[in-house]
PDB file of N, CA and C in Angstrom:
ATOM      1  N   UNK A   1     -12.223 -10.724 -52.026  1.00  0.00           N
ATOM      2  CA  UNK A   1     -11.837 -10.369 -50.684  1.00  0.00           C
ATOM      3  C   UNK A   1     -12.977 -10.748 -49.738  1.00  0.00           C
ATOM      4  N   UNK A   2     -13.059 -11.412 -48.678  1.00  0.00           N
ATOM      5  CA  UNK A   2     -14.055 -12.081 -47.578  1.00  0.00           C
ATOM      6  C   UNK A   2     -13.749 -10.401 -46.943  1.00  0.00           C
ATOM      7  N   UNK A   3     -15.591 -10.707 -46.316  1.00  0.00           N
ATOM      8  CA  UNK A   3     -16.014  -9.250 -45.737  1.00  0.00           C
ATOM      9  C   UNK A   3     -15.661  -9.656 -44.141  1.00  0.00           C
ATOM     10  N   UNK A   4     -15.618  -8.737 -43.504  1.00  0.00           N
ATOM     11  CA  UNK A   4     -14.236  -8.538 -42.002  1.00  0.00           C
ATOM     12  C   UNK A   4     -16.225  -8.620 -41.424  1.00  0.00           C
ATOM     13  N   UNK A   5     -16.172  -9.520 -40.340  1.00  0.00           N
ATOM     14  CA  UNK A   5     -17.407  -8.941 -39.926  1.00  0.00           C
ATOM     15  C   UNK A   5     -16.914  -8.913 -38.161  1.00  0.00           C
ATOM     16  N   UNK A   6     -17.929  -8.419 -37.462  1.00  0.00           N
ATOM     17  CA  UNK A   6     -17.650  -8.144 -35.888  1.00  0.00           C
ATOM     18  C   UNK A   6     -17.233  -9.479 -35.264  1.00  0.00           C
ATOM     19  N   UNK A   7     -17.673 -10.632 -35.277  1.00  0.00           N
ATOM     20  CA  UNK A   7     -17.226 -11.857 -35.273  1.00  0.00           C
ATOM     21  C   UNK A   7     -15.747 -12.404 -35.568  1.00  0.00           C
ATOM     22  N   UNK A   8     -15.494 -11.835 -36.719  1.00  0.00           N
ATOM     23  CA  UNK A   8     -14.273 -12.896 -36.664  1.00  0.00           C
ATOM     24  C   UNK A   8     -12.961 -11.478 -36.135  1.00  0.00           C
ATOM     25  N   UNK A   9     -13.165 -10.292 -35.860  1.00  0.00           N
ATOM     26  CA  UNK A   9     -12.067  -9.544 -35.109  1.00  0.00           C
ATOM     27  C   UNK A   9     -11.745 -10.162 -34.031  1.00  0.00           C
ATOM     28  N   UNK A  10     -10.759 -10.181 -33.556  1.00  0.00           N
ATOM     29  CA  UNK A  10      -9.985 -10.614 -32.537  1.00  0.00           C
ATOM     30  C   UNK A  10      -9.588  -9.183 -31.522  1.00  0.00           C
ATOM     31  N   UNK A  11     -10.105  -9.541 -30.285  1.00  0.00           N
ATOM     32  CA  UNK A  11      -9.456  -8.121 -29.218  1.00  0.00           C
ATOM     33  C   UNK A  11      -8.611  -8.394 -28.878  1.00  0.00           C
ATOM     34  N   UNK A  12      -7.389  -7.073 -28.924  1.00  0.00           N
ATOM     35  CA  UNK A  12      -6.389  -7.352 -28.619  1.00  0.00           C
ATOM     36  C   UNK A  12      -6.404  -6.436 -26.940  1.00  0.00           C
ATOM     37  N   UNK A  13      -7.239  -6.235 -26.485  1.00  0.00           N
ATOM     38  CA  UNK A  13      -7.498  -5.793 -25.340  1.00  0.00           C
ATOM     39  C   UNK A  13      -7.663  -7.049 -23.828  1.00  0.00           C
ATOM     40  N   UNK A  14      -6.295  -6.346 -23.601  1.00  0.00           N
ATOM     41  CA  UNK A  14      -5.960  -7.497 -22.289  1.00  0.00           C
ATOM     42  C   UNK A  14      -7.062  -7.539 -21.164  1.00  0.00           C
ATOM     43  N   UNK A  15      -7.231  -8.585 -20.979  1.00  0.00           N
ATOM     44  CA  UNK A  15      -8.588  -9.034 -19.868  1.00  0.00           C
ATOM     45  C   UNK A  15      -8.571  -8.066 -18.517  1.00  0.00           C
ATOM     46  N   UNK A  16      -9.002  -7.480 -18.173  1.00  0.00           N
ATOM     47  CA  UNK A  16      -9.330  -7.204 -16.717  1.00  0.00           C
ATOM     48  C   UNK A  16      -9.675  -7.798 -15.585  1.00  0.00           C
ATOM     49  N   UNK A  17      -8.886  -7.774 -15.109  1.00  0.00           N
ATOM     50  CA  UNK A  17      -8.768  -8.631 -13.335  1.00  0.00           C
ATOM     51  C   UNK A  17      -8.972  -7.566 -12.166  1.00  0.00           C
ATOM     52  N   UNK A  18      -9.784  -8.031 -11.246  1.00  0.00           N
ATOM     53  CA  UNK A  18      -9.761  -7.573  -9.976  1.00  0.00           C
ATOM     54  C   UNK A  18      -9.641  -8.530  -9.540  1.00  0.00           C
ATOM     55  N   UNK A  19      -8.118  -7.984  -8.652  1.00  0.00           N
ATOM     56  CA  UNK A  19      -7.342  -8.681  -7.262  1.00  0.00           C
ATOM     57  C   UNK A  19      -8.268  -8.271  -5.794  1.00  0.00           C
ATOM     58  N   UNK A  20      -7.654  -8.875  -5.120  1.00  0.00           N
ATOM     59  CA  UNK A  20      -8.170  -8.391  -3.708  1.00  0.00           C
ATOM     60  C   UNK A  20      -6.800  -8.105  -3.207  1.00  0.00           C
ATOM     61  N   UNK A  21      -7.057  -7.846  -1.823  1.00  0.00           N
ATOM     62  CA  UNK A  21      -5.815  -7.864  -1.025  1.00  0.00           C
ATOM     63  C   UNK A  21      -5.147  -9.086  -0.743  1.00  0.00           C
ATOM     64  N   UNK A  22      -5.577 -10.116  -0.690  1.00  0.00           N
ATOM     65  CA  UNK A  22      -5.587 -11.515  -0.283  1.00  0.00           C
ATOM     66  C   UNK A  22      -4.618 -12.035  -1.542  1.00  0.00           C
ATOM     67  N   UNK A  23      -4.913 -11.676  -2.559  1.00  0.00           N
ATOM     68  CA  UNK A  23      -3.794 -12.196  -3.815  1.00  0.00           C
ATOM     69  C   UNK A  23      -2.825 -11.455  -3.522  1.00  0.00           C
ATOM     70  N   UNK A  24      -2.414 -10.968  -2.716  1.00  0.00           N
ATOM     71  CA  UNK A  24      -1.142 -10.261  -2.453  1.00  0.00           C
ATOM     72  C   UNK A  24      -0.537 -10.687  -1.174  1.00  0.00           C
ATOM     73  N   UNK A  25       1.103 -11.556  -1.436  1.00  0.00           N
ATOM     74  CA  UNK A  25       1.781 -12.288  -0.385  1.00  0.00           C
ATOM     75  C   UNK A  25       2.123 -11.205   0.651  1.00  0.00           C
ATOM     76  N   UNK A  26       1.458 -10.366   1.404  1.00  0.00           N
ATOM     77  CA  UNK A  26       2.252  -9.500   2.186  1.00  0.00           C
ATOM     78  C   UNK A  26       2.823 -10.222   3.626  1.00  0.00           C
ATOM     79  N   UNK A  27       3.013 -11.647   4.016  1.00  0.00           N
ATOM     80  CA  UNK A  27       4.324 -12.019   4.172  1.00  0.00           C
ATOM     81  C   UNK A  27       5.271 -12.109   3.444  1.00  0.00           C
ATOM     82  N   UNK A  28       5.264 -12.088   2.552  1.00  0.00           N
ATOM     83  CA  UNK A  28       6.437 -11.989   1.813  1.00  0.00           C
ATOM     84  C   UNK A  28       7.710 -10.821   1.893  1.00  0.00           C
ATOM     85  N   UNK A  29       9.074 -10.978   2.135  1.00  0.00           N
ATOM     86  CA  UNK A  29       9.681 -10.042   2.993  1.00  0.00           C
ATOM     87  C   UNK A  29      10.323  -9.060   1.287  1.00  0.00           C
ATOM     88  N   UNK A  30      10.060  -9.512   0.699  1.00  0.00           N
ATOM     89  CA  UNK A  30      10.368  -8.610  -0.673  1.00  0.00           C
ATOM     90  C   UNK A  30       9.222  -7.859  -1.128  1.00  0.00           C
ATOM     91  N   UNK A  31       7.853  -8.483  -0.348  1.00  0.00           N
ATOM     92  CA  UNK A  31       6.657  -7.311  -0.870  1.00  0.00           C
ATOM     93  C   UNK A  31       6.759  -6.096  -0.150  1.00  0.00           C
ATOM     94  N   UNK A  32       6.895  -6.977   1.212  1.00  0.00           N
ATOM     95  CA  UNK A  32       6.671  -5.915   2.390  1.00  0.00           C
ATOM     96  C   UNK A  32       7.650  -4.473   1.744  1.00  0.00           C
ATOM     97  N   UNK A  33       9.093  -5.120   1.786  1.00  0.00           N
ATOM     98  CA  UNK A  33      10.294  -3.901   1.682  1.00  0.00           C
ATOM     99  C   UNK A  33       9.739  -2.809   0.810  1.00  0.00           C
ATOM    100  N   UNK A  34       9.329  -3.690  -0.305  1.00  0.00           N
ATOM    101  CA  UNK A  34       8.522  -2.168  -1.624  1.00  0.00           C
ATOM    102  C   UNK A  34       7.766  -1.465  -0.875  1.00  0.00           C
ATOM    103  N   UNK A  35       6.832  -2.414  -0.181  1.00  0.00           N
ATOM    104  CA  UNK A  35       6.027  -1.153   0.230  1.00  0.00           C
ATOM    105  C   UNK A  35       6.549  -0.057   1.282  1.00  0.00           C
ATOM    106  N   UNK A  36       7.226  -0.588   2.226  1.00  0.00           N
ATOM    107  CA  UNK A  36       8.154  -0.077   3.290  1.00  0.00           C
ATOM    108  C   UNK A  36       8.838   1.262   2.360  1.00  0.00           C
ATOM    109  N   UNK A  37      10.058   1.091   1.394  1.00  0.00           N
ATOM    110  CA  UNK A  37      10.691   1.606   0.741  1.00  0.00           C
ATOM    111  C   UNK A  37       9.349   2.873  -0.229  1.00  0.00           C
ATOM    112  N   UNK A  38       8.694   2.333  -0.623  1.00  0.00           N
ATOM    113  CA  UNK A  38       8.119   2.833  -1.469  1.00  0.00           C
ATOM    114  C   UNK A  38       7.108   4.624  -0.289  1.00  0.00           C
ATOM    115  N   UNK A  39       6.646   3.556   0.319  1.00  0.00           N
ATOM    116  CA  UNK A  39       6.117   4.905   1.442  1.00  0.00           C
ATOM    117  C   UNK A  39       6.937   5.630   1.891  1.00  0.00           C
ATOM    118  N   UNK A  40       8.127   5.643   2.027  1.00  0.00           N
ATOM    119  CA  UNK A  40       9.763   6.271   2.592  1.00  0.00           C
ATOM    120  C   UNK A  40       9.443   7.149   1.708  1.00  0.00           C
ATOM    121  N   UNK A  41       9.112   6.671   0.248  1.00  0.00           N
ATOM    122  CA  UNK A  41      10.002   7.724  -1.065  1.00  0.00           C
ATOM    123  C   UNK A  41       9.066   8.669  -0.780  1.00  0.00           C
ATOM    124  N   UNK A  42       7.868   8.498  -0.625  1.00  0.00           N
ATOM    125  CA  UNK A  42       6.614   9.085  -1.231  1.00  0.00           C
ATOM    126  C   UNK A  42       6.393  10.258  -0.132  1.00  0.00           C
ATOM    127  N   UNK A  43       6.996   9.718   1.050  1.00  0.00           N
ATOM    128  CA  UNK A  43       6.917  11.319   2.451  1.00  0.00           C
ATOM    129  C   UNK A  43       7.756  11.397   2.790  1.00  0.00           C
ATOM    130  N   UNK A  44       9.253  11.179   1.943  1.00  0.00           N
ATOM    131  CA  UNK A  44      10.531  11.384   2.146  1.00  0.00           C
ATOM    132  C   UNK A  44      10.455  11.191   3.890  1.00  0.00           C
ATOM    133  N   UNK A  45      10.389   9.608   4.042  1.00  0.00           N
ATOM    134  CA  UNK A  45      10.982   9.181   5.472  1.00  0.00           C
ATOM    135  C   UNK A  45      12.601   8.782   5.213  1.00  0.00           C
ATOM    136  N   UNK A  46      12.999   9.440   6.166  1.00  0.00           N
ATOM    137  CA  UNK A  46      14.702   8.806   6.036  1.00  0.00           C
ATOM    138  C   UNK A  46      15.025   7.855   7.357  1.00  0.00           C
ATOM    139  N   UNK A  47      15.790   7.389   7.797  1.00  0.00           N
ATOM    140  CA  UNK A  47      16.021   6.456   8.792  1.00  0.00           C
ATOM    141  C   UNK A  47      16.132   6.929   9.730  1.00  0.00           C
ATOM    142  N   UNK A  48      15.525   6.473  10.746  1.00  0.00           N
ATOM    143  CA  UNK A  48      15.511   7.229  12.290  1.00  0.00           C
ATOM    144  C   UNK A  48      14.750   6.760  12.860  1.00  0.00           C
ATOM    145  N   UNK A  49      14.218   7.327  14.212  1.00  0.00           N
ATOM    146  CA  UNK A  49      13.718   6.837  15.099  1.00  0.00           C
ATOM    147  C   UNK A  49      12.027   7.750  15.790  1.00  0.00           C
ATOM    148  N   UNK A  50      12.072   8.292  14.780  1.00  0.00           N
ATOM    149  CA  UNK A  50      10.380   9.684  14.533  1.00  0.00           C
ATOM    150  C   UNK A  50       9.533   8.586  14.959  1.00  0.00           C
ATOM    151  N   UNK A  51       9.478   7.378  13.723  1.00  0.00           N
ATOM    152  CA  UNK A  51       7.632   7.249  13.590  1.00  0.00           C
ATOM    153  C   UNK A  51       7.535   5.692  14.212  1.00  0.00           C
ATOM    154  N   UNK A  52       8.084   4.851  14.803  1.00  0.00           N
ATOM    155  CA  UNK A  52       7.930   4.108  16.339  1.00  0.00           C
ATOM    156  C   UNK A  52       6.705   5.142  17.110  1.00  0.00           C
ATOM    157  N   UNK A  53       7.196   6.436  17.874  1.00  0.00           N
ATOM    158  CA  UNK A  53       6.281   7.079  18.489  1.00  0.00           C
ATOM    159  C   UNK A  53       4.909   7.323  17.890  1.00  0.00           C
ATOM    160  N   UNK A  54       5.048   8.391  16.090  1.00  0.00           N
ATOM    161  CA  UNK A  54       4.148   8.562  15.927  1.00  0.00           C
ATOM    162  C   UNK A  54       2.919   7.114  15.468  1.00  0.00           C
ATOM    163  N   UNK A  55       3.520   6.310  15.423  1.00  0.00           N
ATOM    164  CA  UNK A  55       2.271   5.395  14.715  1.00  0.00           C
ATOM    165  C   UNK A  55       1.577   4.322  15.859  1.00  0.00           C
ATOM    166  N   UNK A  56       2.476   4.968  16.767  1.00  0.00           N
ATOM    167  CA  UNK A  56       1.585   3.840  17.867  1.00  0.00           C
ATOM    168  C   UNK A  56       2.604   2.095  18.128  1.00  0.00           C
ATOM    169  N   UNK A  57       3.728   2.609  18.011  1.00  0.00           N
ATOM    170  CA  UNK A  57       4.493   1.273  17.234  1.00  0.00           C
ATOM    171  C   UNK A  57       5.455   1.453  18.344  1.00  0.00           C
ATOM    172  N   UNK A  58       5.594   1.246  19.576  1.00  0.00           N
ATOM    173  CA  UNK A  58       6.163   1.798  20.804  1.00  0.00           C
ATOM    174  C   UNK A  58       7.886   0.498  20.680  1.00  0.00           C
ATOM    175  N   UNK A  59       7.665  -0.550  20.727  1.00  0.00           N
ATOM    176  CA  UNK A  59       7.972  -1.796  20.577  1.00  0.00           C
ATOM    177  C   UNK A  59       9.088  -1.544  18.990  1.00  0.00           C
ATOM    178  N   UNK A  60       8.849  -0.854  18.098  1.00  0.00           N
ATOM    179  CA  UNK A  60       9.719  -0.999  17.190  1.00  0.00           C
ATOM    180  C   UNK A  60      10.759  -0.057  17.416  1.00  0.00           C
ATOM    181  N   UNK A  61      12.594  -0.710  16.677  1.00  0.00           N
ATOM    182  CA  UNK A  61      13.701   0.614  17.102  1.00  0.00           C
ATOM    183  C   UNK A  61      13.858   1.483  15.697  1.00  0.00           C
ATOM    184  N   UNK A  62      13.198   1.367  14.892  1.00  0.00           N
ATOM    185  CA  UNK A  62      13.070   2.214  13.771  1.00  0.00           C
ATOM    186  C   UNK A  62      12.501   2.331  12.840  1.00  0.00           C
ATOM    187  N   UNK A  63      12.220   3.725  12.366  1.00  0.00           N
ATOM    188  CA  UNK A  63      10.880   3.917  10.960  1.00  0.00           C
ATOM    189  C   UNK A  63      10.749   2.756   9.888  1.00  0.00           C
ATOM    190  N   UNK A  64      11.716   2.053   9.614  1.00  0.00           N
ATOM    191  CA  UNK A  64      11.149   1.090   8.567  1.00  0.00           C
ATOM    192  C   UNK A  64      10.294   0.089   9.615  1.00  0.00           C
ATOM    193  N   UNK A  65      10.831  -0.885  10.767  1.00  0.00           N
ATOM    194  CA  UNK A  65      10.000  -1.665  11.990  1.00  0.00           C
ATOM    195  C   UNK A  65       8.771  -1.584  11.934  1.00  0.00           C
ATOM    196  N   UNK A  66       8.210   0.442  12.210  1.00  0.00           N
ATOM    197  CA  UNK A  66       7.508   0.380  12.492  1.00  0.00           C
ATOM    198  C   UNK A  66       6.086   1.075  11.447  1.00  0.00           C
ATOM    199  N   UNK A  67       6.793   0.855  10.441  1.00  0.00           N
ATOM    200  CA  UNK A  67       6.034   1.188   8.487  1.00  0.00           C
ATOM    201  C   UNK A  67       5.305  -0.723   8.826  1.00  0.00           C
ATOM    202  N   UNK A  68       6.429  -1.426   8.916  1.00  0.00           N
ATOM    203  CA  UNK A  68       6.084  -2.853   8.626  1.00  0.00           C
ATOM    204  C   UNK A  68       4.839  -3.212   9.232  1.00  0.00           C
ATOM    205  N   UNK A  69       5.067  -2.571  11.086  1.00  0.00           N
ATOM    206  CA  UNK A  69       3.664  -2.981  11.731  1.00  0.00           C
ATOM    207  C   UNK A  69       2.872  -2.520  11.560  1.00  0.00           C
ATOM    208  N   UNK A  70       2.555  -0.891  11.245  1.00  0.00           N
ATOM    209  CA  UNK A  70       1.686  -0.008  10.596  1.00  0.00           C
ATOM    210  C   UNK A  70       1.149  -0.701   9.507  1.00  0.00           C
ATOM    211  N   UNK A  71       1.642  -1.140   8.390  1.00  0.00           N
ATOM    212  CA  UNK A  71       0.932  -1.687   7.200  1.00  0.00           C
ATOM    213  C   UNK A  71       0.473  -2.880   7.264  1.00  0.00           C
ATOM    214  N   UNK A  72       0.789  -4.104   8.403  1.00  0.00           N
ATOM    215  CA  UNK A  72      -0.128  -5.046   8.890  1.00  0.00           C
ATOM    216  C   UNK A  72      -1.090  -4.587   9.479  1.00  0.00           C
ATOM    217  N   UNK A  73      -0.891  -4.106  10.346  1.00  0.00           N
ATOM    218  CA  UNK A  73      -2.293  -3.758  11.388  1.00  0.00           C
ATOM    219  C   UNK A  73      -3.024  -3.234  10.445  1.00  0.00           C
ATOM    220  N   UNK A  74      -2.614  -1.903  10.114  1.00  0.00           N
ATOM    221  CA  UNK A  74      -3.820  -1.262   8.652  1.00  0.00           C
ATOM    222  C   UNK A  74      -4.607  -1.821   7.999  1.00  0.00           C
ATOM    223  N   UNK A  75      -3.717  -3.065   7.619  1.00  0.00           N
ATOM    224  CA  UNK A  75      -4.429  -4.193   6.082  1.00  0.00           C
ATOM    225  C   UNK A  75      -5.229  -4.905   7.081  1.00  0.00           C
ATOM    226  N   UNK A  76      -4.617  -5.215   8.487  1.00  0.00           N
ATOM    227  CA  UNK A  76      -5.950  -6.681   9.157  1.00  0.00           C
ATOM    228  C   UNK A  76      -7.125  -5.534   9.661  1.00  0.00           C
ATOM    229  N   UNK A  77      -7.011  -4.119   9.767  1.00  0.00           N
ATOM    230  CA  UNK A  77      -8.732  -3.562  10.000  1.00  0.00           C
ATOM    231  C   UNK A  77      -9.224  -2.968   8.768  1.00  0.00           C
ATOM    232  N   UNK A  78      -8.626  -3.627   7.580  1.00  0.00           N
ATOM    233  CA  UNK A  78      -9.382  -3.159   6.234  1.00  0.00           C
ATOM    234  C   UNK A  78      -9.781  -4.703   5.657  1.00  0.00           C
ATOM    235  N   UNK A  79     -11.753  -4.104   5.578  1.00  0.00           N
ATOM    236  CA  UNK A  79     -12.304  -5.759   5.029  1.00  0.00           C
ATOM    237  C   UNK A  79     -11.824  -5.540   3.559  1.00  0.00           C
ATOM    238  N   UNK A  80     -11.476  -4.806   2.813  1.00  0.00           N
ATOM    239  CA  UNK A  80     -11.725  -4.957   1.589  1.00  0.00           C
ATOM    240  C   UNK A  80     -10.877  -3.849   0.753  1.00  0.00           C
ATOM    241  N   UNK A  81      -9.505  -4.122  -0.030  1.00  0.00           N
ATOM    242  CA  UNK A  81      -8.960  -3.121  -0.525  1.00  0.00           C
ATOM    243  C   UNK A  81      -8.281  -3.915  -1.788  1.00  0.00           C
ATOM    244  N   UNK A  82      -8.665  -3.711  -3.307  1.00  0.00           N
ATOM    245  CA  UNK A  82      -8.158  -4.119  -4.237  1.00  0.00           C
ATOM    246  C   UNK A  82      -6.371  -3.602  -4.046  1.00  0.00           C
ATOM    247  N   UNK A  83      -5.994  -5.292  -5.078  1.00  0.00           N
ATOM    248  CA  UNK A  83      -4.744  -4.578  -5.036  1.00  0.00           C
ATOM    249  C   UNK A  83      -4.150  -4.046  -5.864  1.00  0.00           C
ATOM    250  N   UNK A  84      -4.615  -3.118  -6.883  1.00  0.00           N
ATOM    251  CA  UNK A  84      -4.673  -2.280  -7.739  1.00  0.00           C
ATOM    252  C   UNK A  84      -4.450  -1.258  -6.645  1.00  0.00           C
ATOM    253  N   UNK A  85      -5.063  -0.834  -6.192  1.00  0.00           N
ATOM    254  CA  UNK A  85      -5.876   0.549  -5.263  1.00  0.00           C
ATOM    255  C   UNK A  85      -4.578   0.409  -3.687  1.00  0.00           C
ATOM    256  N   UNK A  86      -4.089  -0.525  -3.590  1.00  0.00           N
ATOM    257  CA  UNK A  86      -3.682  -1.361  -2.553  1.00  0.00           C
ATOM    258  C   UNK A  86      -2.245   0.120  -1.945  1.00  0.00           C
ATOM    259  N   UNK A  87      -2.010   0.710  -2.619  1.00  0.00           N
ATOM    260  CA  UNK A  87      -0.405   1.693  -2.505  1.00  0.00           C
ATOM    261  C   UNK A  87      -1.066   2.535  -2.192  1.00  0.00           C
ATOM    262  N   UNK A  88      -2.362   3.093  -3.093  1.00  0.00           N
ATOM    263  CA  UNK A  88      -3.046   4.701  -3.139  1.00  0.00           C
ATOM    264  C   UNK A  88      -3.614   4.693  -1.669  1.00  0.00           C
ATOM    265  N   UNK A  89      -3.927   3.665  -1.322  1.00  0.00           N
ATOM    266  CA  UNK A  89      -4.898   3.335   0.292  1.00  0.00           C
ATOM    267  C   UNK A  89      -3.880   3.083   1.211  1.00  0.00           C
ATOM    268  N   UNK A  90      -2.313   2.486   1.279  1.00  0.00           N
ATOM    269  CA  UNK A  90      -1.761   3.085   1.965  1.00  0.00           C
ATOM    270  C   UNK A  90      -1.357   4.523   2.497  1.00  0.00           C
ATOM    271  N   UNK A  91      -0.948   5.007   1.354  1.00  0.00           N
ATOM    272  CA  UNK A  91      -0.731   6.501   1.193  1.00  0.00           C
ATOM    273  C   UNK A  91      -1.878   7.406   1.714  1.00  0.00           C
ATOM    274  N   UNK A  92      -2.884   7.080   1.391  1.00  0.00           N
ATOM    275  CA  UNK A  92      -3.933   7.794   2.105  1.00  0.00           C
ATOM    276  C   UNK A  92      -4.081   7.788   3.639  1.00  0.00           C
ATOM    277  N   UNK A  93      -4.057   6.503   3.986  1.00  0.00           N
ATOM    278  CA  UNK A  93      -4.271   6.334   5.541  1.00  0.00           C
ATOM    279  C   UNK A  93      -3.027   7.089   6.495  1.00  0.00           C
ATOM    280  N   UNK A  94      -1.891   6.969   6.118  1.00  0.00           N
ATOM    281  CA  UNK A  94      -0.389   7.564   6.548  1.00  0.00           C
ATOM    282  C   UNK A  94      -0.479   8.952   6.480  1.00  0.00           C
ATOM    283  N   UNK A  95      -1.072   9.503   5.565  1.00  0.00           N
ATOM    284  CA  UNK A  95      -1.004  10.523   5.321  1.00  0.00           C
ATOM    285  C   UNK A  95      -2.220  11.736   5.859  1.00  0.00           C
ATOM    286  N   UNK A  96      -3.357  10.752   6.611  1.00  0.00           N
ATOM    287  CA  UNK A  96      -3.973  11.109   7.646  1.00  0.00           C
ATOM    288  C   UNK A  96      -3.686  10.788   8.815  1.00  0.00           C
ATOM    289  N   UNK A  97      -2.885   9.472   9.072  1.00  0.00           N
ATOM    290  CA  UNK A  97      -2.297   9.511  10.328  1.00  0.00           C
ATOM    291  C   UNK A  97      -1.443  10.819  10.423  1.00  0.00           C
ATOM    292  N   UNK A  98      -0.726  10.492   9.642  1.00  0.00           N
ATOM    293  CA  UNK A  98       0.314  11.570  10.046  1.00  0.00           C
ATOM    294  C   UNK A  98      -0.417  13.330  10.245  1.00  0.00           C
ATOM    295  N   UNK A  99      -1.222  13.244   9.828  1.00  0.00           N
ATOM    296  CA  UNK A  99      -2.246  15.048  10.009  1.00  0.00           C
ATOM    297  C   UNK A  99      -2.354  15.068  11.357  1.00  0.00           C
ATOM    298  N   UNK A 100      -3.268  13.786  11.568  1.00  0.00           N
ATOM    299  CA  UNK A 100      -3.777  13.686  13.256  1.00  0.00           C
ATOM    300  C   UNK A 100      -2.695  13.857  13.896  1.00  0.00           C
ATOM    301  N   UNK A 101      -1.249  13.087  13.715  1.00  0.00           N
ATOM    302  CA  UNK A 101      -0.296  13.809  15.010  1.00  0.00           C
ATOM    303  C   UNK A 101       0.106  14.902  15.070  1.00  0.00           C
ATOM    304  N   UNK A 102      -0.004  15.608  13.837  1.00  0.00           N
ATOM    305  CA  UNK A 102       1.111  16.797  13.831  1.00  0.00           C
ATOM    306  C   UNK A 102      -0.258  18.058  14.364  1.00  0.00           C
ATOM    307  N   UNK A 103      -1.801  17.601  14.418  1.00  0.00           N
ATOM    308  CA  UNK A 103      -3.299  18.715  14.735  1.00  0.00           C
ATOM    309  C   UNK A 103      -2.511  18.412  16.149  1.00  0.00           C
ATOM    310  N   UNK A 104      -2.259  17.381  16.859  1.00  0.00           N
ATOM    311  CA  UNK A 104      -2.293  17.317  17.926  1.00  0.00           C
ATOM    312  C   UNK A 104      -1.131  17.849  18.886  1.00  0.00           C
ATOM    313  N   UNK A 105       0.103  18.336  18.001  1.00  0.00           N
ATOM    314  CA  UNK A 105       0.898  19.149  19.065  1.00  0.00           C
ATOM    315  C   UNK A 105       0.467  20.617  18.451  1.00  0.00           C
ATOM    316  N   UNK A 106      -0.733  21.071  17.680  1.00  0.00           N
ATOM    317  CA  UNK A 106      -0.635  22.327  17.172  1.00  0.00           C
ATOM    318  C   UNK A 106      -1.883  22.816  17.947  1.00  0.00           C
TER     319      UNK A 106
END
């Protein structure tokens, strides 16, 4: 029997990649929607006409419109957000926007 040495094992441990934001087509109108859709699920937004006002998005006629411009503008004043991390850092930022409006009628 040939002795197994550290050398000839083979890893079956898949490579690790860090993306940036930039490897991610967010023109793309099927990325965008996930994310659109996906932030809906996550603060149970339903369709309407709420967050045009709250996000500063005056110009859009409804919450998905104005998710879309929210998550451009967001991504062009962020230098640097893996896209691993890329959903959790939406969710975070929305979810302090959204604090700041609701401190501000309280």
């Amino acid at each position: 029997m040939d002795k197994i040495t550290r050398t000839s094992v083979v890893s079956l441990k898949q490579p690790s990649y860090k993306y940036s934001i930039d490897d991610i087509n967010l023109t793309d109108p099927q990325v965008m929607a996930r994310l659109v859709e996906s932030l809906k699920y996550v603060f149970q937004i339903h369709h309407g006409i709420e967050l045009p006002f709250v996000l500063g998005c005056s110009q859009c006629k409804n919450n998905e419109e104005a998710l879309i411009v929210w998550i451009t503008r967001t991504l062009k004043q962020t230098e640097w957000v893996g896209a691993d991390d890329l959903f959790n850092y939406l969710i975070m930022k929305l979810k302090a926007r959204l604090a700041q409006y609701h401190e501000g009628w309280m």
